[in-house]
C-alpha atoms as a PDB file:
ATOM      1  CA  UNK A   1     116.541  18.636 165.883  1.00  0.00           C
ATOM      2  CA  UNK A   2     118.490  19.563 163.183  1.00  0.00           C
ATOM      3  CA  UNK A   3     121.618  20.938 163.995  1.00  0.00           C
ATOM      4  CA  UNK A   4     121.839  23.466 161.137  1.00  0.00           C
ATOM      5  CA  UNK A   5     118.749  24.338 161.455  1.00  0.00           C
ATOM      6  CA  UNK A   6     118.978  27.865 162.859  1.00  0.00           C
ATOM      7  CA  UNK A   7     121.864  29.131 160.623  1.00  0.00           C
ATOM      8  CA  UNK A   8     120.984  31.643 157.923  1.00  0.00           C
ATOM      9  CA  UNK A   9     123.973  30.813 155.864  1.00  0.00           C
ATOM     10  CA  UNK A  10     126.099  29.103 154.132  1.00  0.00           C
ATOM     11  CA  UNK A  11     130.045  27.783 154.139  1.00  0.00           C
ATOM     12  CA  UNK A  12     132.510  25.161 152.362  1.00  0.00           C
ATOM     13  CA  UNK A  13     133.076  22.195 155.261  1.00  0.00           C
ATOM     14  CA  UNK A  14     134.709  19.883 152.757  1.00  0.00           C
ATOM     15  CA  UNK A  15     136.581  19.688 149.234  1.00  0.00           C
ATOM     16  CA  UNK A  16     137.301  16.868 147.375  1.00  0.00           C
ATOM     17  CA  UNK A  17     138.822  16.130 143.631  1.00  0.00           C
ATOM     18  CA  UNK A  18     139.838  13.554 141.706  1.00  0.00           C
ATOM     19  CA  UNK A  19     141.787  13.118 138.732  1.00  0.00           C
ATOM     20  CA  UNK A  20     142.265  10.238 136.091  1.00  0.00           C
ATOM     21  CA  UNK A  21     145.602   8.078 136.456  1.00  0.00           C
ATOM     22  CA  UNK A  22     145.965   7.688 132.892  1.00  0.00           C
ATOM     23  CA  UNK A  23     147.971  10.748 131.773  1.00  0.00           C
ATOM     24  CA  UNK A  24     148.322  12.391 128.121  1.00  0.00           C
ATOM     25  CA  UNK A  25     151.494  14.353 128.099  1.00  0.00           C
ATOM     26  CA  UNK A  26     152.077  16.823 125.160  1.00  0.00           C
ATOM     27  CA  UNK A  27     155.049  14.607 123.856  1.00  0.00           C
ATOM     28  CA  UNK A  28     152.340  11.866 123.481  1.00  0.00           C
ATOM     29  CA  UNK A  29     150.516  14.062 121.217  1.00  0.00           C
ATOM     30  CA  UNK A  30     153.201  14.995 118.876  1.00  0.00           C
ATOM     31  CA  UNK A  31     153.531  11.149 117.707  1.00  0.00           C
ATOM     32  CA  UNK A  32     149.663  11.959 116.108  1.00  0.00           C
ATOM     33  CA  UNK A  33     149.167  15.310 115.802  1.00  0.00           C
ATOM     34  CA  UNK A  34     151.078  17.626 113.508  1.00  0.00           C
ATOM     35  CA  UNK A  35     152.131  19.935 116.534  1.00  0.00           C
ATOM     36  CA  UNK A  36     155.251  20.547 119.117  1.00  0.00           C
ATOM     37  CA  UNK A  37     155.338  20.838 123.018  1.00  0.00           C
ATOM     38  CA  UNK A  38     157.187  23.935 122.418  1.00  0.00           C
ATOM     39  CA  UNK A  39     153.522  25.199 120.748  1.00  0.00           C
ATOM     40  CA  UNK A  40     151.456  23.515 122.963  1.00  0.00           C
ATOM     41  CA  UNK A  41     153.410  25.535 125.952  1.00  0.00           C
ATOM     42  CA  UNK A  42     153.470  28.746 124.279  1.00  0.00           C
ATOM     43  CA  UNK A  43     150.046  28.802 123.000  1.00  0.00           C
ATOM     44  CA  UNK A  44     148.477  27.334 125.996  1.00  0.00           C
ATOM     45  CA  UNK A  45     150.461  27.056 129.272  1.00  0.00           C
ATOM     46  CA  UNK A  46     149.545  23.086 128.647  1.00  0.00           C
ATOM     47  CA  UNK A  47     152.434  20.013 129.333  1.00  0.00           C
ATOM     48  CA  UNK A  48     149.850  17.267 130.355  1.00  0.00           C
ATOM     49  CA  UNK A  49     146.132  16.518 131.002  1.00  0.00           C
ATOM     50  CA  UNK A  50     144.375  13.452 132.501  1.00  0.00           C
ATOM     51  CA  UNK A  51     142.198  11.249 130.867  1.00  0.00           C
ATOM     52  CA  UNK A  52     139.770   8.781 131.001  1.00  0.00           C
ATOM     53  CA  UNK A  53     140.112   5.117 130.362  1.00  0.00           C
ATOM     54  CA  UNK A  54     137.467   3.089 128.419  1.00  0.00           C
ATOM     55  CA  UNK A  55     134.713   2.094 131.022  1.00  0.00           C
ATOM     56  CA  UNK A  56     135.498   5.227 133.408  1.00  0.00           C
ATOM     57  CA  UNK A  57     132.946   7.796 133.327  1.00  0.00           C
ATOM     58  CA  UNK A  58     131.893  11.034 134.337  1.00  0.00           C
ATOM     59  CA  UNK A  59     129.775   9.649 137.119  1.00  0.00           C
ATOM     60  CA  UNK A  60     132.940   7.661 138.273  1.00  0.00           C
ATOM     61  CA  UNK A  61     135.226  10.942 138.722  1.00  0.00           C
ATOM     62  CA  UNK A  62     132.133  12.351 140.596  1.00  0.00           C
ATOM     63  CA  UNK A  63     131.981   9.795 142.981  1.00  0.00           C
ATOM     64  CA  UNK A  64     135.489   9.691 144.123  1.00  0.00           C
ATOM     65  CA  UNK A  65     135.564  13.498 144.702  1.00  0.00           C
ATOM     66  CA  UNK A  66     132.235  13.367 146.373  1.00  0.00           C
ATOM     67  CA  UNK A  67     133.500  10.845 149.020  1.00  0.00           C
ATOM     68  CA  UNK A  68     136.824  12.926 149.349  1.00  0.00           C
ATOM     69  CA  UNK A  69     134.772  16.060 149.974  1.00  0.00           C
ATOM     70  CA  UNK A  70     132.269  14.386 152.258  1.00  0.00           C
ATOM     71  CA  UNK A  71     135.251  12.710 154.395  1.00  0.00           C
ATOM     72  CA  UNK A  72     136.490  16.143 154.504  1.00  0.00           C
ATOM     73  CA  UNK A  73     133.735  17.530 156.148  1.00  0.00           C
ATOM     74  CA  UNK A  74     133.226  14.801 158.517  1.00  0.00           C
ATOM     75  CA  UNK A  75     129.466  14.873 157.063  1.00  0.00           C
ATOM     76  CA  UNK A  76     127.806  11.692 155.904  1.00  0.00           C
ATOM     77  CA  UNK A  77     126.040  11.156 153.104  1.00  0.00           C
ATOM     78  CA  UNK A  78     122.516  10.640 154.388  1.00  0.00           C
ATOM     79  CA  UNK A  79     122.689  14.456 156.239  1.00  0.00           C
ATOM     80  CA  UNK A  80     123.202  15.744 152.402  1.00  0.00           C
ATOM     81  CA  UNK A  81     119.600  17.312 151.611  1.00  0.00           C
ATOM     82  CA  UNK A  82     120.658  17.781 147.527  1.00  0.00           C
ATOM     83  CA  UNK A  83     123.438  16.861 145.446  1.00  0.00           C
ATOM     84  CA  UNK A  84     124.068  19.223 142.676  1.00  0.00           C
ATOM     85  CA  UNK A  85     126.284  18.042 139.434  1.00  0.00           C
ATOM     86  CA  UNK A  86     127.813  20.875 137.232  1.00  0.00           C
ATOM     87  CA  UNK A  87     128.592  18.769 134.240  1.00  0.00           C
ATOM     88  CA  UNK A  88     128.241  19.234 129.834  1.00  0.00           C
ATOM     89  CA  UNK A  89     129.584  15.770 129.862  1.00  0.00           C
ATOM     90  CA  UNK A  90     126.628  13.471 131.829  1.00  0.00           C
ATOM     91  CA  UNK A  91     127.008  10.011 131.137  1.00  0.00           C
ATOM     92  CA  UNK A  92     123.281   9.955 129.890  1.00  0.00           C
ATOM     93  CA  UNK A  93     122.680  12.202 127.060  1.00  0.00           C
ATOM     94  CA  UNK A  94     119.023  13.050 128.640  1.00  0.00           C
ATOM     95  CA  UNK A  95     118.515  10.662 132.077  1.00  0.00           C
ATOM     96  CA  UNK A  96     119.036   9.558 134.421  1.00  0.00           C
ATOM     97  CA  UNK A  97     120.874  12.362 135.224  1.00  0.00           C
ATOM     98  CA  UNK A  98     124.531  12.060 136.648  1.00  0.00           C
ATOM     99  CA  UNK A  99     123.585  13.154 139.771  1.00  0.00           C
ATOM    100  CA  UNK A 100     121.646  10.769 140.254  1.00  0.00           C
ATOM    101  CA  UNK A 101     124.355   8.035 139.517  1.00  0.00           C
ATOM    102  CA  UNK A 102     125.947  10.265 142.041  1.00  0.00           C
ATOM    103  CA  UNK A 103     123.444  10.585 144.531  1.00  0.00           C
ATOM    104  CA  UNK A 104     122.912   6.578 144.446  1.00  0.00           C
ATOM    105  CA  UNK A 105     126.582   5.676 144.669  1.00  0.00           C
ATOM    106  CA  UNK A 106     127.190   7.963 147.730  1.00  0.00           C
ATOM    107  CA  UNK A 107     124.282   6.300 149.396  1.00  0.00           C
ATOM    108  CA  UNK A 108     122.946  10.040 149.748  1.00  0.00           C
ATOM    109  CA  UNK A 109     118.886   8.495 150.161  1.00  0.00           C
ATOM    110  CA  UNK A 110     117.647  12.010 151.855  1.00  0.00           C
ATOM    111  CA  UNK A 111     118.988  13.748 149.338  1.00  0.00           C
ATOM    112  CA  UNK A 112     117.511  15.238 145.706  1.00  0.00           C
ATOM    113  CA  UNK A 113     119.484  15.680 142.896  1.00  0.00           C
ATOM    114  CA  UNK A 114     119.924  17.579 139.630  1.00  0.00           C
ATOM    115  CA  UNK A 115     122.415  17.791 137.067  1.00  0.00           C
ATOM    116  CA  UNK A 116     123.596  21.920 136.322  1.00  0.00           C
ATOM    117  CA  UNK A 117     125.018  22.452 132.611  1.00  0.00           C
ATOM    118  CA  UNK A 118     126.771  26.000 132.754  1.00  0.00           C
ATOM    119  CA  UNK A 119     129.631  24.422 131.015  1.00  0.00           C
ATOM    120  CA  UNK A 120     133.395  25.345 131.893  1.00  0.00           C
ATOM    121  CA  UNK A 121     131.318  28.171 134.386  1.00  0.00           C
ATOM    122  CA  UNK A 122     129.406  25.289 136.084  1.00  0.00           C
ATOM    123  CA  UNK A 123     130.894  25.193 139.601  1.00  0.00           C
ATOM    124  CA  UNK A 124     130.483  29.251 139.977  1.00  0.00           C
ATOM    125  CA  UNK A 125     126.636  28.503 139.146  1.00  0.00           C
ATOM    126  CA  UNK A 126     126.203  25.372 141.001  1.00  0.00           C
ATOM    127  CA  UNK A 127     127.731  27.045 144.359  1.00  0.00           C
ATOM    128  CA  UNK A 128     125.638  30.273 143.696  1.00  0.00           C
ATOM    129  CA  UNK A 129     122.195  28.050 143.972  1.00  0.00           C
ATOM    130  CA  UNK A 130     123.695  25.874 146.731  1.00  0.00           C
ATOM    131  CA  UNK A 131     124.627  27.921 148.930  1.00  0.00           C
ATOM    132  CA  UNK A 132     120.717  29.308 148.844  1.00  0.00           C
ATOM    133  CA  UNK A 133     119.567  25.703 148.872  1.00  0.00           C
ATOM    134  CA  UNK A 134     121.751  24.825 152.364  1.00  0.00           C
ATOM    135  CA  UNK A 135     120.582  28.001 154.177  1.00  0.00           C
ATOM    136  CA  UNK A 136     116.809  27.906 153.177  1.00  0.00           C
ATOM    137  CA  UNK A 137     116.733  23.936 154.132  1.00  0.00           C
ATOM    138  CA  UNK A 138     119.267  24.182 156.720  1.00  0.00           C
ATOM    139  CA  UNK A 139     121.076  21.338 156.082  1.00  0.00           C
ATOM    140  CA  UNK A 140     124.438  20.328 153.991  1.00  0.00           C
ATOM    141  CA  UNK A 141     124.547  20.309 150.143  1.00  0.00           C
ATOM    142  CA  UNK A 142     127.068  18.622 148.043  1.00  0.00           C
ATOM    143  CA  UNK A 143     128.214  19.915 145.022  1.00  0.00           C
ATOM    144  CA  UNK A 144     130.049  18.391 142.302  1.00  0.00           C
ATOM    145  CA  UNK A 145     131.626  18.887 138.762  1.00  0.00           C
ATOM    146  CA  UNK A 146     132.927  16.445 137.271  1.00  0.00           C
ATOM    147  CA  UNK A 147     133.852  16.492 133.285  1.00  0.00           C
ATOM    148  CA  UNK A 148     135.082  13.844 130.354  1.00  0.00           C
ATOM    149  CA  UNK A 149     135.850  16.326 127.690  1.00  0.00           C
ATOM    150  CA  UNK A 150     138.330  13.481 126.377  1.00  0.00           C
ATOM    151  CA  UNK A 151     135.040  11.783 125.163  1.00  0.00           C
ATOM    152  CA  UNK A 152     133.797  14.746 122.654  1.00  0.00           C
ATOM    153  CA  UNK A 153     137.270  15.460 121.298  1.00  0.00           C
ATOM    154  CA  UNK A 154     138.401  14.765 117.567  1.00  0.00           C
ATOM    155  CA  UNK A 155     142.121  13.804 118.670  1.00  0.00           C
ATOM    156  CA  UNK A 156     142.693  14.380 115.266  1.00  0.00           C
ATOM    157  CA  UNK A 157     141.929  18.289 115.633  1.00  0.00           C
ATOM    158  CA  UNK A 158     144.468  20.274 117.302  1.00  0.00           C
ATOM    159  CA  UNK A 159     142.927  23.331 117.597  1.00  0.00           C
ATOM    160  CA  UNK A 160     140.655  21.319 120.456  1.00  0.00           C
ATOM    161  CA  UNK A 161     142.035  17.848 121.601  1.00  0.00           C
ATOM    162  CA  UNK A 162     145.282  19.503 123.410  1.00  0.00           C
ATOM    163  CA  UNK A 163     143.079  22.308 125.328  1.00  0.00           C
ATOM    164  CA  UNK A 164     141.025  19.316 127.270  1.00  0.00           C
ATOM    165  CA  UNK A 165     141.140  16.528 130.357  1.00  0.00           C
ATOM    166  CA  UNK A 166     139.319  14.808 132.631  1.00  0.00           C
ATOM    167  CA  UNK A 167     138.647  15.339 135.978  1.00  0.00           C
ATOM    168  CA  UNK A 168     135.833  15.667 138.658  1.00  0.00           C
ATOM    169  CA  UNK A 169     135.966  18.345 142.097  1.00  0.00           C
ATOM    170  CA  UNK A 170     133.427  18.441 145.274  1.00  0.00           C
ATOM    171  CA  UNK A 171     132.558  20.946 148.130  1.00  0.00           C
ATOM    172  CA  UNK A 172     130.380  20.470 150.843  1.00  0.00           C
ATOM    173  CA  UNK A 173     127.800  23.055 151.702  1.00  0.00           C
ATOM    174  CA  UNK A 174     126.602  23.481 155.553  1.00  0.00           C
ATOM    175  CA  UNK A 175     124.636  26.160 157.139  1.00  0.00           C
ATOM    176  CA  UNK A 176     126.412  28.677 158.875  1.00  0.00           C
ATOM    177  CA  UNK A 177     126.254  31.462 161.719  1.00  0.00           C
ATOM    178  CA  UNK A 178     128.467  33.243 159.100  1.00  0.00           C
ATOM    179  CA  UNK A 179     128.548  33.871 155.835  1.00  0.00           C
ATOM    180  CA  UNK A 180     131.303  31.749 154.201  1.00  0.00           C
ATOM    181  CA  UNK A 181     129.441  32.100 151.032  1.00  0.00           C
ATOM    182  CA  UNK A 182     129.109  35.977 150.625  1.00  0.00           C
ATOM    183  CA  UNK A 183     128.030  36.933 146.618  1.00  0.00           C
ATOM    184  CA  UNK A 184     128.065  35.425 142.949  1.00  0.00           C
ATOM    185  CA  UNK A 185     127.574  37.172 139.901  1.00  0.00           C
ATOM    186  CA  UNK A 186     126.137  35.141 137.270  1.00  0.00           C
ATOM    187  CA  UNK A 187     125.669  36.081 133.610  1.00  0.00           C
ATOM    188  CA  UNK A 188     125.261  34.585 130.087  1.00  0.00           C
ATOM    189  CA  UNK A 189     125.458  35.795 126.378  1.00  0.00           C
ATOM    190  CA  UNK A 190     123.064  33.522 124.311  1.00  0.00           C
ATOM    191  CA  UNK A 191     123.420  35.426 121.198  1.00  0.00           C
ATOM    192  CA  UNK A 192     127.065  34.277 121.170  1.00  0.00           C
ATOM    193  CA  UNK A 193     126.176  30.451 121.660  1.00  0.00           C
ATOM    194  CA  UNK A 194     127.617  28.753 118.230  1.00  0.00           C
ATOM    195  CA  UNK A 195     131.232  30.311 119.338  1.00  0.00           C
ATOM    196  CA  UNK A 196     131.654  26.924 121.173  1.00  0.00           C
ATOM    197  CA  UNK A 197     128.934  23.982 120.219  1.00  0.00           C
ATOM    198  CA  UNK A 198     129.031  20.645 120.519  1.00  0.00           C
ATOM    199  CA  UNK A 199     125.735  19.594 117.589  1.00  0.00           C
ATOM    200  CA  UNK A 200     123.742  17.257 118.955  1.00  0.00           C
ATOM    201  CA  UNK A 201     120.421  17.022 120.539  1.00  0.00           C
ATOM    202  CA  UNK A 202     116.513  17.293 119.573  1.00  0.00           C
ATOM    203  CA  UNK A 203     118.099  20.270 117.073  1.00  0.00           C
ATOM    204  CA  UNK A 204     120.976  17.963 115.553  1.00  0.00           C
ATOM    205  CA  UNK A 205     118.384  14.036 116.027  1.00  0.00           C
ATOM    206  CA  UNK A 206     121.558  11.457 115.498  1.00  0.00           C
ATOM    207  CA  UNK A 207     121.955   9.502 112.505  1.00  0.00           C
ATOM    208  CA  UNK A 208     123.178   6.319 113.781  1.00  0.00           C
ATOM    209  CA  UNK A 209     125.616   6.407 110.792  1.00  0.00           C
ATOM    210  CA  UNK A 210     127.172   9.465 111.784  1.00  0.00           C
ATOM    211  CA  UNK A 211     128.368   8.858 115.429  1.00  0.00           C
ATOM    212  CA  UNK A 212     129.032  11.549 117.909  1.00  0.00           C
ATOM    213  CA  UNK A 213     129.413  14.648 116.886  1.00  0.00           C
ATOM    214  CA  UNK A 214     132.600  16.205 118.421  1.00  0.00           C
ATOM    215  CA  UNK A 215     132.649  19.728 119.904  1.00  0.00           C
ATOM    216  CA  UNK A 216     133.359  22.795 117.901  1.00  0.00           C
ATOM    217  CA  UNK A 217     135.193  26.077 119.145  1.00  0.00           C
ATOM    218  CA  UNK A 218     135.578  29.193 118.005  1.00  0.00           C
ATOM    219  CA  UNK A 219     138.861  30.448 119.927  1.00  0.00           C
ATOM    220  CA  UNK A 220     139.059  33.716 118.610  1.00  0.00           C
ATOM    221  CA  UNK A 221     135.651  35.152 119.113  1.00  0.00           C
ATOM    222  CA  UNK A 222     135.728  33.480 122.788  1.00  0.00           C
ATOM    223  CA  UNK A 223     138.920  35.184 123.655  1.00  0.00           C
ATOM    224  CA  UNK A 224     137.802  38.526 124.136  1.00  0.00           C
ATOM    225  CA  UNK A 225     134.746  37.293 125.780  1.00  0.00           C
ATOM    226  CA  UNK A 226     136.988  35.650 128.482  1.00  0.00           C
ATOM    227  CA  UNK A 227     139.289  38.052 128.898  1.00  0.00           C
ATOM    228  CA  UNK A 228     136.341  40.898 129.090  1.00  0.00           C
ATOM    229  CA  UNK A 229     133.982  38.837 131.289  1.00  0.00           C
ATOM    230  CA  UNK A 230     136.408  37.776 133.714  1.00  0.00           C
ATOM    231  CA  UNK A 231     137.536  41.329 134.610  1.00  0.00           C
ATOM    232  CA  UNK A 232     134.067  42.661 134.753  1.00  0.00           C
ATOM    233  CA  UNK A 233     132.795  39.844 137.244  1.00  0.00           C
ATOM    234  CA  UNK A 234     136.109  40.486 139.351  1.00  0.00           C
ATOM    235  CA  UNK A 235     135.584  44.343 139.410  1.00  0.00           C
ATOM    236  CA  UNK A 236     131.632  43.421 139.927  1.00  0.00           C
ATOM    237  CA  UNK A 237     132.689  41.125 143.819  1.00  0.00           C
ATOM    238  CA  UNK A 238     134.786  43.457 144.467  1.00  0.00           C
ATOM    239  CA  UNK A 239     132.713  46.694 144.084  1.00  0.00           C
ATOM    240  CA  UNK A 240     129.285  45.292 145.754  1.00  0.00           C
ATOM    241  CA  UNK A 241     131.495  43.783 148.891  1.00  0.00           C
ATOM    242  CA  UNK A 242     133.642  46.657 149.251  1.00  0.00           C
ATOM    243  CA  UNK A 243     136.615  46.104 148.873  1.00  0.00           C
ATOM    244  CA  UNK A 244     139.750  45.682 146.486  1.00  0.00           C
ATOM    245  CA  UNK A 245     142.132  43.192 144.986  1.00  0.00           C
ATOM    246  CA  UNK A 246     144.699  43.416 147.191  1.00  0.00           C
ATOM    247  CA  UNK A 247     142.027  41.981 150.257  1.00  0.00           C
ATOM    248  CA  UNK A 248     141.562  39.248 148.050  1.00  0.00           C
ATOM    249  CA  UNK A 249     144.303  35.893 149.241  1.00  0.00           C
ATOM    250  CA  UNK A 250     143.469  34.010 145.999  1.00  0.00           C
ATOM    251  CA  UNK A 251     142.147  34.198 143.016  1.00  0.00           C
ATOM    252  CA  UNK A 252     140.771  31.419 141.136  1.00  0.00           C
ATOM    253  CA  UNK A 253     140.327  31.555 137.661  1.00  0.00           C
ATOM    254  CA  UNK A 254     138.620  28.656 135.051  1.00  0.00           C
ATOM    255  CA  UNK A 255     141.906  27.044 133.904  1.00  0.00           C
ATOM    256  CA  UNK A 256     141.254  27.282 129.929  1.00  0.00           C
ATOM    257  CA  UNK A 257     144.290  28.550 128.766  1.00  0.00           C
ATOM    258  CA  UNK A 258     147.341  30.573 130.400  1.00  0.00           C
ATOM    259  CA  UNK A 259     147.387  33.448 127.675  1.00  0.00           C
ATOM    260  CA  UNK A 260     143.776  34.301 128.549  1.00  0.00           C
ATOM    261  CA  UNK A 261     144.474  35.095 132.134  1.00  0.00           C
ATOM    262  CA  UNK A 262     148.028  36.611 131.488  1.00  0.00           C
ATOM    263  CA  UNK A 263     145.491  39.303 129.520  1.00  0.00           C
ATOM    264  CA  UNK A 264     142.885  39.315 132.224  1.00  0.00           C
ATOM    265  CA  UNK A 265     146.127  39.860 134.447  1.00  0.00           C
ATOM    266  CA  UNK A 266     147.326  43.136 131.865  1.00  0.00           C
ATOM    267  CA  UNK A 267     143.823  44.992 131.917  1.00  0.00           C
ATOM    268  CA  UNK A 268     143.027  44.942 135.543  1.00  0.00           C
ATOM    269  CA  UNK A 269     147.529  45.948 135.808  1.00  0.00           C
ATOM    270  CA  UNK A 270     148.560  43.393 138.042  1.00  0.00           C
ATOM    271  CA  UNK A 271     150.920  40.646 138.314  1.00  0.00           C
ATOM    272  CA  UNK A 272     149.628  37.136 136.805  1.00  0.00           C
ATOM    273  CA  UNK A 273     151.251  35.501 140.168  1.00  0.00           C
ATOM    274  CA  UNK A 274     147.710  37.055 141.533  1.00  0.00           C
ATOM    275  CA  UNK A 275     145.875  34.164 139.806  1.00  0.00           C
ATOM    276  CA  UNK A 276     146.050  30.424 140.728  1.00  0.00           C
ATOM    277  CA  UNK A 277     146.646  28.401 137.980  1.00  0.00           C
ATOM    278  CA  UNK A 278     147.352  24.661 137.845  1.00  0.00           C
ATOM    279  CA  UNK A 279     146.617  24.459 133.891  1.00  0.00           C
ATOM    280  CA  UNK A 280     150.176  23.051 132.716  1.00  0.00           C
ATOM    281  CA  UNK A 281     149.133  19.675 134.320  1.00  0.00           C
ATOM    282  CA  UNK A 282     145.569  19.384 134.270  1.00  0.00           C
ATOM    283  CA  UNK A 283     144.434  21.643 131.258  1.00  0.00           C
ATOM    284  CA  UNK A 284     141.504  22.426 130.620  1.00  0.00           C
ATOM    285  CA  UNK A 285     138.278  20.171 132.780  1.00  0.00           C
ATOM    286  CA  UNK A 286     135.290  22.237 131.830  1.00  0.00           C
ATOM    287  CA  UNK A 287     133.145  22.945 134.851  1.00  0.00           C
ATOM    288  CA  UNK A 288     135.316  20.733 137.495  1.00  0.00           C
ATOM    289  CA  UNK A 289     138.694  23.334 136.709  1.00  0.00           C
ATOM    290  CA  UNK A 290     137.901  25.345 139.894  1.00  0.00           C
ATOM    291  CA  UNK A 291     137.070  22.971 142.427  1.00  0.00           C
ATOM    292  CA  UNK A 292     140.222  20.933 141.618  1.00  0.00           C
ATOM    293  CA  UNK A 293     142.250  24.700 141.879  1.00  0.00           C
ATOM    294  CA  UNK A 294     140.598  24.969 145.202  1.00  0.00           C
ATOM    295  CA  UNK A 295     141.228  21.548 146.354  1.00  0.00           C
ATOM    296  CA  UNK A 296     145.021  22.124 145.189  1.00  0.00           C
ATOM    297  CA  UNK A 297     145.479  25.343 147.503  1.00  0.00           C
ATOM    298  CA  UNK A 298     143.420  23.411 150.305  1.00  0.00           C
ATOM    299  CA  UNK A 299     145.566  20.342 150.210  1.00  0.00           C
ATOM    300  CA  UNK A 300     148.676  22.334 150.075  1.00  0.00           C
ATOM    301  CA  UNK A 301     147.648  24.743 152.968  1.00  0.00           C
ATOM    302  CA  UNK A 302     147.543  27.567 151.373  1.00  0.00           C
ATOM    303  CA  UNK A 303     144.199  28.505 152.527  1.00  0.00           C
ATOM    304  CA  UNK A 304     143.782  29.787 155.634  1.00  0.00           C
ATOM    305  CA  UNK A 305     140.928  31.050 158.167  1.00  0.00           C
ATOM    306  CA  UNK A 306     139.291  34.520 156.976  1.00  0.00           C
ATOM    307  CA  UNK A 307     140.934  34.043 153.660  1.00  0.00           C
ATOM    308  CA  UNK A 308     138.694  35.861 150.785  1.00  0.00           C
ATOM    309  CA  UNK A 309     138.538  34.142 147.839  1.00  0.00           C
ATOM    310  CA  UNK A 310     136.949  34.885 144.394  1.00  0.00           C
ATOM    311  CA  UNK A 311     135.991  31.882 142.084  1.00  0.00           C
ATOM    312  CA  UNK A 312     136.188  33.238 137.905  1.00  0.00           C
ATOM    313  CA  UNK A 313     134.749  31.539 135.306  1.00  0.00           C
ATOM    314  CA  UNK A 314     133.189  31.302 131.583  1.00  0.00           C
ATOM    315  CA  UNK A 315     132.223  28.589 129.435  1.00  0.00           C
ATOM    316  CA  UNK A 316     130.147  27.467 126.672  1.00  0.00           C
ATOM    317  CA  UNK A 317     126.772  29.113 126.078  1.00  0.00           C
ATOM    318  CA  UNK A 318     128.315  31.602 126.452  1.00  0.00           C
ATOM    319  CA  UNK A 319     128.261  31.906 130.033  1.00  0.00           C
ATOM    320  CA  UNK A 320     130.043  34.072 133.150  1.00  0.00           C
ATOM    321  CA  UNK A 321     130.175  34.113 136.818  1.00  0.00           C
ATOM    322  CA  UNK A 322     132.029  34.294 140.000  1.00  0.00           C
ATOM    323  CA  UNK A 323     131.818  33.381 143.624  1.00  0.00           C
ATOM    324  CA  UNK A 324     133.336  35.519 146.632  1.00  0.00           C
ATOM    325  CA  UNK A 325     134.299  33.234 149.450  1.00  0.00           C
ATOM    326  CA  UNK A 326     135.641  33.784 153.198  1.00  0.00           C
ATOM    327  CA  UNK A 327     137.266  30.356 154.186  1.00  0.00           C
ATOM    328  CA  UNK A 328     135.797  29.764 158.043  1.00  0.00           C
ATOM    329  CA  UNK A 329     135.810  25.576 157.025  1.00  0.00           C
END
């Protein structure tokens, strides 16, 4: 009999992440790009990001985090019943899906698996649907996001190429007696969709003469969508659950730029020390930013048992969400 099998719930038993060895440092960038690190700091909270070396891909970060998590959790990869990848950077434009790269690598063979594309809000999605995945099936889910931004940059555009890195995160999923998963809110804006594009696809067929389109942002319109989305799912957890900021241990917010949650930190009137950040040397990984933030506080102990936590995010499509956790790994 399955041991899980009985447990209405769900809760994190492992996290994993992995990071790139090759590092980009905003010095490096200077010797190409008409900009400063004093800019790049100011503007951005950035000094360094990881990225990927020709040959590494996005199924490679995803693998490494995947074991990490799953050692974590003391699980092995033949109890996982899915494997979920958040990821807008799959190593297949269409299939097979990097999941399934994923799924294969881990030796997961009683698992299924499906690549999620939320973008940079990927994780808060992908946890939302595991979490109901692991209690209906009663048995552990893996998820995992794992970006390569690097690879749709023009590192000829500043406005883009020193926002970005690589880098993959994991958490295993395991039925539970309690909640450890408690609420998401997930939302989306698709009227606002061309604020952050990347052309390609049966809309944009490629013209082999072209190459790969590179992705296009609109940082001014998707400021104010941050700043007022991020809030609003906060106050949203907080409100349905109960209870208020200051029960909260950590928050966790998508590491896109420091200025955005220094005025998510001003509206809601409290200090930005209240918000995790680990941006100045990872930047900006898309969909795998939180997981790495959560493996950083888990690694450092700075998590502890009954800890609430609240997962923020927003991304390209344009899309929301947020996860309230209670740590009981």
């Amino acid at each position: 009999m399955n041991v899980f099998s009985q447990k209405p719930f769900a809760r994190i038993a492992g996290l994993g992440s992995y990071l790139p060895e090759k590092v980009v440092t905003n010095h490096d960038l200077e010797a190409s790009l008409e900009t400063t690190d004093e800019w790049i700091v100011s503007h951005t909270g950035i000094q360094q990001r990881h990225v990927v070396v020709e040959g590494q891909n996005c199924s490679d970060l995803g693998i490494m985090a995947a074991k990490r998590a799953l050692e974590d959790a003391g699980i092995s990869a033949d109890e996982l019943c899915m494997v979920i990848c958040a990821t807008c950077t799959a190593d297949y434009e269409n299939f097979p899906t990097t999941a399934c790269l994923i799924q294969g690598a881990i030796g997961a063979v009683n698992a299924g698996a499906v690549n999620l594309n939320a973008a940079c809000t990927g994780f808060p999605y992908a946890l939302a649907f595991a979490r109901s995945y692991c209690a209906c099936h009663g048995a552990p889910v893996l998820v995992v996001a794992a970006e390569v931004i690097s690879r749709l940059l023009d590192w000829h555009d500043r406005s883009t190429c020193v926002l970005f890195g690589d880098g993959a995160g994991a958490a295993v999923l395991v039925p539970s007696d309690e909640p450890g998963l408690v609420d998401e809110v997930l939302g989306a804006d698709g009227t606002a969709g061309n604020a952050l594009i990347r052309p390609c696809g049966t809309r944009f067929p490629i013209d082999g003469a072209v190459g790969v389109p590179f992705l296009q942002m609109n940082g001014k319109a998707i400021f104010p969508f941050a700043v007022r989305t991020m809030e609003d799912v906060i106050y949203k957890l907080l409100e349905r659950n109960n209870l208020k900021l200051s029960d909260i241990r950590h928050v966790i917010p998508h590491q896109a730029n420091r200025r955005i949650i220094e005025a998510v930190a001003r509206h809601m009137d409290v200090p930005v020390e209240r918000f995790f950040l680990n941006i100045d040397r990872v930047a900006n990984t898309s969909s795998a930013s939180v997981p790495i933030a959560l493996d950083d506080l888990y690694r450092a102990g700075s998590i502890q048992t009954g800890d609430r936590i609240l997962t923020i995010g927003f991304g390209a499509g344009l899309t929301f969400g947020g996860n309230l956790l209670v740590w009981n790994k």
